[in-house]
Protein backbone atom coordinates (compact mmCIF):
# COMPACT_ATOMS: atom_id res chain seq x y z
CA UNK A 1 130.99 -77.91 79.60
CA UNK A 2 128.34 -76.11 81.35
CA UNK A 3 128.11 -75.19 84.75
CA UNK A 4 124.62 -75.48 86.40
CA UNK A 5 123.56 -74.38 89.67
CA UNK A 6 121.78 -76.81 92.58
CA UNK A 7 120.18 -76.20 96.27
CA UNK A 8 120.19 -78.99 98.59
CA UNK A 9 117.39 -79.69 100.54
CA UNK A 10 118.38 -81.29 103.36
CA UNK A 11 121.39 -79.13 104.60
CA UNK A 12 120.20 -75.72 102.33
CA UNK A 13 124.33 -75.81 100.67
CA UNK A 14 124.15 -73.98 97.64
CA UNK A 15 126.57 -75.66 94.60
CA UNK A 16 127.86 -75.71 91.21
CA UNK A 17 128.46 -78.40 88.90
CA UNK A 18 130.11 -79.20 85.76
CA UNK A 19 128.31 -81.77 83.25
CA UNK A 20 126.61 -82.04 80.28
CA UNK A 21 123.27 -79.64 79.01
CA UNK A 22 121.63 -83.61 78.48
CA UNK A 23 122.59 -84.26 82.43
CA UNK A 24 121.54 -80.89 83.48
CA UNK A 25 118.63 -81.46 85.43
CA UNK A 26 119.44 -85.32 86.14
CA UNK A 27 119.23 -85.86 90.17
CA UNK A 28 122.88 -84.97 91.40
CA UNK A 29 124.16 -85.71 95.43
CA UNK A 30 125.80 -82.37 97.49
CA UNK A 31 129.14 -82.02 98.05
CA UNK A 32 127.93 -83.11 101.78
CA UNK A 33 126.32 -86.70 100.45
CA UNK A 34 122.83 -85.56 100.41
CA UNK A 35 120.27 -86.27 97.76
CA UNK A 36 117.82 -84.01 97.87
CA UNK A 37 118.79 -81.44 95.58
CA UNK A 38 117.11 -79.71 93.06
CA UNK A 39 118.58 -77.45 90.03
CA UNK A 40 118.30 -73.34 90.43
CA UNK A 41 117.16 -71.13 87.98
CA UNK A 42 120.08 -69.17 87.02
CA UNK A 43 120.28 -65.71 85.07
CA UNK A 44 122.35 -65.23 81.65
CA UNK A 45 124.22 -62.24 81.10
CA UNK A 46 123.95 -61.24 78.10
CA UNK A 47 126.97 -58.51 77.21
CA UNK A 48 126.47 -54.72 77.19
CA UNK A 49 127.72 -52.36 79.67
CA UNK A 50 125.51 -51.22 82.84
CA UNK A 51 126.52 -47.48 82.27
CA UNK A 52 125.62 -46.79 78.71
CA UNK A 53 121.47 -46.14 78.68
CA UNK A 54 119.15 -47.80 76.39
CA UNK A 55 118.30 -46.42 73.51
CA UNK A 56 114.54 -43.87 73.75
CA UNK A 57 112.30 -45.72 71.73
CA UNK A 58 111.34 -43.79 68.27
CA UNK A 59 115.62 -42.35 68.32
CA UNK A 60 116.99 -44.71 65.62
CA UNK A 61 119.44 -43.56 63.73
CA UNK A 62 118.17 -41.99 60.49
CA UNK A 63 115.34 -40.34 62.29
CA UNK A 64 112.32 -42.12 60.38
CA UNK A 65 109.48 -43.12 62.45
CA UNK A 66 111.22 -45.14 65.02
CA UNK A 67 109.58 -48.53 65.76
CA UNK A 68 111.70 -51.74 65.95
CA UNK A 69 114.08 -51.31 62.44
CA UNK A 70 113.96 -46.92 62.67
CA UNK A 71 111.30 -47.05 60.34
CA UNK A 72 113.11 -48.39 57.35
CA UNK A 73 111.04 -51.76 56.55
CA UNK A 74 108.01 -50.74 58.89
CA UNK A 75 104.79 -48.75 57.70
């Protein structure tokens, strides 16, 4: 199940909670009581490794003409 991020408004408490991607933005109490909370905007990583650079644009493999497939199936 996924875990979403909330803020409450009232005290500023900062919480995660389990339920449903239907429930995800359904109104939701803090762990203090409050109701006042509203759903963060959370980042996905998406795999990859933070020391191995990005590709140059136009150095495909194959060397032809770069662009988004290295030139094979573009003009």
């Amino acid at each position: 199940m996924p875990r979403y991020e909330y803020r409450c408004r009232t005290c500023g408490d900062t919480f995660e909670k389990s339920r449903p991607m239907a429930e995800s933005s359904a109104p939701t109490d803090c762990p203090a009581g409050h109701d006042d909370t509203v759903k963060l905007l959370s980042t996905v990583a998406v795999g990859g490794s933070a020391s191995a650079p990005a590709p140059a644009p136009g150095s495909g493999s194959g060397g032809g003409g770069g662009g988004c497939c290295g030139g094979g199936c573009c003009g």
